[in-house]
Protein backbone atom coordinates (compact mmCIF):
# COMPACT_ATOMS: atom_id res chain seq x y z
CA UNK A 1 -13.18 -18.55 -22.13
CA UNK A 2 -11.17 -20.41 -19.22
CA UNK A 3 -12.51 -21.90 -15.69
CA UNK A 4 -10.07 -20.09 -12.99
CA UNK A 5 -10.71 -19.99 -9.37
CA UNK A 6 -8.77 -17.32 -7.42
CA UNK A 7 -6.27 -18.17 -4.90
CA UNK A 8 -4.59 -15.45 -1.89
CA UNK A 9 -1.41 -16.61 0.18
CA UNK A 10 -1.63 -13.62 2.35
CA UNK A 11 -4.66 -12.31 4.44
CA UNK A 12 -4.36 -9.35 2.38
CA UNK A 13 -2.78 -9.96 -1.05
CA UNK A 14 -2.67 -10.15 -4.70
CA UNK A 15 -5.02 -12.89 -6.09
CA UNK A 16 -3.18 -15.07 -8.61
CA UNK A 17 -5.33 -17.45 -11.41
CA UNK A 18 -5.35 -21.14 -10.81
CA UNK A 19 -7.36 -23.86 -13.32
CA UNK A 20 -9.14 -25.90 -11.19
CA UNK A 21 -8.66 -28.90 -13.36
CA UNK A 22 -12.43 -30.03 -13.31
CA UNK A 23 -13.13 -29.44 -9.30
CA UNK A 24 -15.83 -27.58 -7.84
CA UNK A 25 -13.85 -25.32 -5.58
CA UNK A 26 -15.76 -23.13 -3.23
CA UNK A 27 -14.30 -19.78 -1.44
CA UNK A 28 -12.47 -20.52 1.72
CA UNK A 29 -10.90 -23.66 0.77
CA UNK A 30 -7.49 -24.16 0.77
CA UNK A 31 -5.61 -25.74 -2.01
CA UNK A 32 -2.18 -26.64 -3.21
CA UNK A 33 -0.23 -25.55 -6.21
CA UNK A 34 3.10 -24.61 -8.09
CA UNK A 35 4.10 -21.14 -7.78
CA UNK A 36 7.49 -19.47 -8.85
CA UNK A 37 8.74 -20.11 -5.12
CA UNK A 38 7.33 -24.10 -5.27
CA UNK A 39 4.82 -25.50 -4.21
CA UNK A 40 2.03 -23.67 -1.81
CA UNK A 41 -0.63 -23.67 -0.06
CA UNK A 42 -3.42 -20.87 -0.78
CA UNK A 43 -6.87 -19.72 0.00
CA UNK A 44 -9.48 -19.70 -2.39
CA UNK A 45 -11.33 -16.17 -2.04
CA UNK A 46 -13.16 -16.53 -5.51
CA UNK A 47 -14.95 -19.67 -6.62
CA UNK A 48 -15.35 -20.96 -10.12
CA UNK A 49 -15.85 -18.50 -12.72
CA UNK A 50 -15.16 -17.75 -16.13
CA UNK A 51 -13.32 -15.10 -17.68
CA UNK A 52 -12.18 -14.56 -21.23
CA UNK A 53 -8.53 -15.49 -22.60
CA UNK A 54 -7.45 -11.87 -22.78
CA UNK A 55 -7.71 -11.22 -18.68
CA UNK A 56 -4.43 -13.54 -19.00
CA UNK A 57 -1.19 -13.00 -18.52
CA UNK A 58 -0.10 -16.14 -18.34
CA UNK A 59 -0.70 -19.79 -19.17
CA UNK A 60 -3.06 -21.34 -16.35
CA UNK A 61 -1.45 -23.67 -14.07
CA UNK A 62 -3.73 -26.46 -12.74
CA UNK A 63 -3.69 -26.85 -9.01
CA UNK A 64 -2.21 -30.01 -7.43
CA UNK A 65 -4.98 -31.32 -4.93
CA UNK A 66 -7.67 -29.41 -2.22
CA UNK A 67 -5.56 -29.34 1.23
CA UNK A 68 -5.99 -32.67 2.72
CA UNK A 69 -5.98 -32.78 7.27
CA UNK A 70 -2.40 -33.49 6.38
CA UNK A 71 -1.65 -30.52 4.85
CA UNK A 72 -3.32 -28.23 7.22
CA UNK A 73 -1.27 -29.72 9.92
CA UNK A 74 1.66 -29.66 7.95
CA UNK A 75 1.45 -25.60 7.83
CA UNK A 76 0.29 -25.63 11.79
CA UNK A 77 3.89 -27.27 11.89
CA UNK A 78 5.48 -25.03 9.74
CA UNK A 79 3.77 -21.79 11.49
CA UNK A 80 5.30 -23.07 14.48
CA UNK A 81 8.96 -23.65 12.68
CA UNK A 82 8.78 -20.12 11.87
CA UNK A 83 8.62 -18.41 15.23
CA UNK A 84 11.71 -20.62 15.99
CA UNK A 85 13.37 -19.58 13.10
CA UNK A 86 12.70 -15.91 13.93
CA UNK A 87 14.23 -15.80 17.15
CA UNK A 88 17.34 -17.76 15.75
CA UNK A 89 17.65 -15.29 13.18
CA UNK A 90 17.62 -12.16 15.87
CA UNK A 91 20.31 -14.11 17.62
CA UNK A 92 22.47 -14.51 14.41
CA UNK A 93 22.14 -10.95 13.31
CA UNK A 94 22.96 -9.64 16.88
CA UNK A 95 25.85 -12.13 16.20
CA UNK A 96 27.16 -10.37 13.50
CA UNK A 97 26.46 -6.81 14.48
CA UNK A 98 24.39 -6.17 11.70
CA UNK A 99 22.33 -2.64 11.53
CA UNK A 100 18.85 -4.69 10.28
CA UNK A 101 15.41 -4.68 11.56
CA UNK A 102 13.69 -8.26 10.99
CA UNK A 103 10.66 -8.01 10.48
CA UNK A 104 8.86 -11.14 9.75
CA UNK A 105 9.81 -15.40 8.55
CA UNK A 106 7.98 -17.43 6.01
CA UNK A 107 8.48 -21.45 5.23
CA UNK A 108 6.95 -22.51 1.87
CA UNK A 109 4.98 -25.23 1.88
CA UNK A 110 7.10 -27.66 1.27
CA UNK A 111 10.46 -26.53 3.61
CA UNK A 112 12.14 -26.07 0.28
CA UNK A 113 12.92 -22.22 1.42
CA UNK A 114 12.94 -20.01 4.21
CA UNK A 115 12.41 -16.48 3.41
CA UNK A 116 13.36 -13.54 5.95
CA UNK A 117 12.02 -10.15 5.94
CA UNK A 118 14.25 -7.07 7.27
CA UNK A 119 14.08 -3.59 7.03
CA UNK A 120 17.35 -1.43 7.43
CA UNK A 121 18.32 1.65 6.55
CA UNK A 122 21.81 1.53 4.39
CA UNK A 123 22.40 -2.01 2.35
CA UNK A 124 23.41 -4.76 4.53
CA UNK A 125 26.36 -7.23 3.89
CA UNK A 126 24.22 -10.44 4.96
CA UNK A 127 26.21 -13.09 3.04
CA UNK A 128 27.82 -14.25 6.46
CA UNK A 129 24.56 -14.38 7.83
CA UNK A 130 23.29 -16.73 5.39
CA UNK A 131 25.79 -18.86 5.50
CA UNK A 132 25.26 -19.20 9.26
CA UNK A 133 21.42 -19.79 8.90
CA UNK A 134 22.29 -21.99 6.39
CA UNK A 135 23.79 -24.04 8.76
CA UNK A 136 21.33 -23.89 11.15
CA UNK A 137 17.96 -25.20 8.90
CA UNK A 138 19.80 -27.15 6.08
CA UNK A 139 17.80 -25.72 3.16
CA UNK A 140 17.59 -22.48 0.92
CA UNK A 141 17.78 -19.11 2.91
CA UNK A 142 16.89 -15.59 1.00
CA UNK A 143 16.81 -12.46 2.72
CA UNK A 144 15.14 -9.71 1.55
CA UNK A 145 14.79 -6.21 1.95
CA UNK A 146 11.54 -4.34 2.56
CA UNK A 147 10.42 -0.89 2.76
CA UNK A 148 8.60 0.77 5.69
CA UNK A 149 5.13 0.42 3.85
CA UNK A 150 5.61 -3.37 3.38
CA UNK A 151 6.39 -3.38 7.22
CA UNK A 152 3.25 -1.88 8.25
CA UNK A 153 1.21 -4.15 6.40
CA UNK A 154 3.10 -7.17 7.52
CA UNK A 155 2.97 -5.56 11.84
CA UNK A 156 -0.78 -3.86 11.58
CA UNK A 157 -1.38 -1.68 13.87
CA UNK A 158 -3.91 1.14 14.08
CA UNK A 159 -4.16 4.50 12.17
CA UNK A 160 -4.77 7.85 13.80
CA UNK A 161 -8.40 7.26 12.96
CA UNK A 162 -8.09 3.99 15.46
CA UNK A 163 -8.97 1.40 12.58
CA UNK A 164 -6.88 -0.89 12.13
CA UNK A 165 -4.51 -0.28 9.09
CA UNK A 166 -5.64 -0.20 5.23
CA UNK A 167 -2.67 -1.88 4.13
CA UNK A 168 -3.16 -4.92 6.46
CA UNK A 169 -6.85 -5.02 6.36
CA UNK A 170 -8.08 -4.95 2.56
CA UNK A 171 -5.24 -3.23 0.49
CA UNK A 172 -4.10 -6.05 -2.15
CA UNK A 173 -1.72 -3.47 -3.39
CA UNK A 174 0.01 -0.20 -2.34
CA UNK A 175 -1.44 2.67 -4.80
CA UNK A 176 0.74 6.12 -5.58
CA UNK A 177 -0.19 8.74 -2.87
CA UNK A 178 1.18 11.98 -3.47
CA UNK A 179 1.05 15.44 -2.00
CA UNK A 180 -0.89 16.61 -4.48
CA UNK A 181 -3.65 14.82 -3.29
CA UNK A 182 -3.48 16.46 0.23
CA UNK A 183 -3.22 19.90 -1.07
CA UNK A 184 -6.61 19.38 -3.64
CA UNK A 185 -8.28 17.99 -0.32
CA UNK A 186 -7.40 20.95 1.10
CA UNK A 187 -6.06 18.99 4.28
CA UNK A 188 -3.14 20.46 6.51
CA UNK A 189 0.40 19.92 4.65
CA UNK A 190 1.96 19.57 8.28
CA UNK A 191 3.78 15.80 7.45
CA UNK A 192 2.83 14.69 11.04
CA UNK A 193 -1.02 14.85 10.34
CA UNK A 194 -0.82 13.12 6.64
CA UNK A 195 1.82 10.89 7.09
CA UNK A 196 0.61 6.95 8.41
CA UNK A 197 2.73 5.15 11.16
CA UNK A 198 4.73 4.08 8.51
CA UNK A 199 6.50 7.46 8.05
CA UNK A 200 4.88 7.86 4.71
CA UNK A 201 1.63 9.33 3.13
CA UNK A 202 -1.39 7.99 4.26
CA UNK A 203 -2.70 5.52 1.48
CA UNK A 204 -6.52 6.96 2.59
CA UNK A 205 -5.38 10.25 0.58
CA UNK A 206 -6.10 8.28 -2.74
CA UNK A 207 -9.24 7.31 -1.58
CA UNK A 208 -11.50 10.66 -2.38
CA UNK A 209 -9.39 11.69 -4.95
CA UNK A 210 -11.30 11.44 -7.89
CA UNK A 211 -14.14 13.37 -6.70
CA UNK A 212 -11.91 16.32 -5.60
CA UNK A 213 -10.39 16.18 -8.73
CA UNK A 214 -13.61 16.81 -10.44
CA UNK A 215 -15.15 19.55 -7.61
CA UNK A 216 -11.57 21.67 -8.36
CA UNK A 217 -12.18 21.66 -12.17
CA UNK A 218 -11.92 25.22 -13.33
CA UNK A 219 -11.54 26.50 -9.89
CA UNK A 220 -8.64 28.79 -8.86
CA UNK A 221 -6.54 28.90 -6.19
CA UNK A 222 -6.36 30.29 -2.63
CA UNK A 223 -4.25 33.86 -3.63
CA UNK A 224 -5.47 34.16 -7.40
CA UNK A 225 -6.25 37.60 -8.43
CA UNK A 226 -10.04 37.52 -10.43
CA UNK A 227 -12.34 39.49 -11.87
CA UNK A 228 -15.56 39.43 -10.25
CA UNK A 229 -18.68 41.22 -11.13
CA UNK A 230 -17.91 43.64 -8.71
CA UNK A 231 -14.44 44.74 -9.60
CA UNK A 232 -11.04 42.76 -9.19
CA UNK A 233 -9.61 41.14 -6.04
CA UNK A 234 -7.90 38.55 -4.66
CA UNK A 235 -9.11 34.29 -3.69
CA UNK A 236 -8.65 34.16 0.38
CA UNK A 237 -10.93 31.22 0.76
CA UNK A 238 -12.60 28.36 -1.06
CA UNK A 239 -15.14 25.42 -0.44
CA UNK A 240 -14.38 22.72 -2.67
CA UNK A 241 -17.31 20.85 -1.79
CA UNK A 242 -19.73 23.59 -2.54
CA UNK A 243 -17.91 25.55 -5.16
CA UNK A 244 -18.45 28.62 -3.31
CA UNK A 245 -15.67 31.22 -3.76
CA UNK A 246 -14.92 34.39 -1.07
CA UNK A 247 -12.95 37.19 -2.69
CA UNK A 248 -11.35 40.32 -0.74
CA UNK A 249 -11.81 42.79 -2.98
CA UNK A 250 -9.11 45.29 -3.73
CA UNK A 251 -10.88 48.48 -3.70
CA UNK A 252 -12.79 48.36 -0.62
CA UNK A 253 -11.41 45.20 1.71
CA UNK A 254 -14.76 43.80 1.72
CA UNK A 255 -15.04 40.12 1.08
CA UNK A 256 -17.98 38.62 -1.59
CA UNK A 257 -18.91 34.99 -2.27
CA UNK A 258 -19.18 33.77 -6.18
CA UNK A 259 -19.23 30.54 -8.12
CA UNK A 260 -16.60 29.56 -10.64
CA UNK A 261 -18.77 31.15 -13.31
CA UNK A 262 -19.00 34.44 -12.31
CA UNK A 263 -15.12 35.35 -11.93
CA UNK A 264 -12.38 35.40 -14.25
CA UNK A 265 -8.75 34.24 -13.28
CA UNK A 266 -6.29 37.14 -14.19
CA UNK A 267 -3.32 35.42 -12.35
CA UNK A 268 -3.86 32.28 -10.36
CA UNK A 269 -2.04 31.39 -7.12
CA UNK A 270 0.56 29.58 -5.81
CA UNK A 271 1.31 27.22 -3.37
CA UNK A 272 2.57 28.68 0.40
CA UNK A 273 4.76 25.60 1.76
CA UNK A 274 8.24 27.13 2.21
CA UNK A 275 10.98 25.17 0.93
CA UNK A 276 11.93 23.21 4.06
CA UNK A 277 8.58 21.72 4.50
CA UNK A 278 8.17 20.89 0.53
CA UNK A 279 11.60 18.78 1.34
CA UNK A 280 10.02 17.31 4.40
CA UNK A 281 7.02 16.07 2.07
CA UNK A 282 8.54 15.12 -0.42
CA UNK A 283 10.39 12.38 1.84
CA UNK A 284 6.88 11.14 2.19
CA UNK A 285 5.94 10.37 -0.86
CA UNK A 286 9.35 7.89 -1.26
CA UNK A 287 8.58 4.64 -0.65
């Protein structure tokens, strides 16, 4: 067994394993450790706990101290170095004539790195620009690339429901949404009603996903031609949530409601998108 606490750099991110080297460390604190970018400062969001040797992936690293008043200030400062750096960067790009969105500027702890965020659609040639802000802030520049999900949760904004976004409110990590998903939930396959402000699949699509896919077991699709206990005809309608199935029967037009386990498929259905709107969603499922 090992003694971790659990430390976030983002509002909303992953939660990397610290040893906290003998300390009582309670959620909320901040403390400072070595990460692969240097040394940081974190929040703790879970306490003192053990957990067994095999939820490792790696060899603990011990943090350096509990943020002091110095510290603290130190990232007010840097905060503040930031915004400056961001609107000295929009100058320098503008500069250069460079087709690139910026997006957002971080400054590790210890001014060993500034980091800037852009999204753009084509690759961008930024090795002028670096130079430049090289220049500028006399220590390590990286620019980096981000896709339109990583955007959103970097922004916020709201959704269509008005909530404020998943991604930026308790989403650690982006999950796979596909269309799939929309079509077992039965939801409209029209991109503008299933796609987030992002441009892409809403990441809400995964969250009632498992239950559908367990209310659709064994049932057939909208189109399928059955046998009922009334003679054969064809699905037109189906409640997922109640299981209740209405078949237009062949003989007479009429239309009957059964459960899974009184029809028979003879051949199931098929999907109706036409191919220019199975293009169009497909673009949403691309990150």
């Amino acid at each position: 067994m090992a003694e971790i606490i659990g430390v976030r750099f983002k509002s909303v991110g992953k939660i990397y394993y610290f040893s906290p080297d003998g300390a009582k460390i309670d959620a909320g604190e901040k403390v400072i450790v070595e990460t692969s970018r240097g040394v940081e400062c974190g929040e703790v969001v879970l306490a003192n706990k053990k957990i067994s040797d095999d939820e490792l992936t790696a060899p603990l690293k011990n943090i350096i101290r509990i943020a002091t008043k110095k510290d603290l200030d130190k990232i007010e400062q840097n905060k503040k170095n930031e915004i400056e750096a961001f609107k000295i960067c929009e100058e320098k790009i503008a500069k250069h004539g460079l087709n690139m969105n910026l997006v957002d500027v971080e400054c590790t702890f210890d001014n060993n790195k500034l980091l800037f965020y852009f999204t753009s659609e084509n690759r961008v040639d930024f090795r002028e620009l670096v130079k430049d802000l090289a220049s500028v802030f006399r220590t390590r520049i990286e620019l980096r690339q981000i896709g339109v999900r990583d955007e959103a949760k970097m922004l916020g904004g709201l959704g269509i429901c008005g909530r404020p976004f998943c991604c930026k409110s308790f989403l650690g990590d982006f999950e796979p949404v596909s269309i799939k998903m929309a079509k077992d939930q039965s939801l409209s396959l029209n991109p503008a009603k299933i796609s987030g402000t992002c441009g892409r699949l809403m990441c809400c699509l995964k969250y009632e996903q498992d239950g559908y896919e367990e209310l659709i077991k064994g049932l057939p699709k909208i189109g399928a031609f059955v046998e009922t206990p009334d003679g054969k005809g064809n699905v037109v309608d189906i409640n997922k949530l109640t299981g209740k199935i209405r078949v237009k029967k062949s003989d007479t037009e009429a239309i009957n409601t059964y459960t899974k386990e009184n029809i028979k498929v003879i051949k199931d259905g098929a999907s109706n998108v036409d191919n220019e709107d199975s293009n169009e969603l497909k673009e949403l499922e691309e990150k």
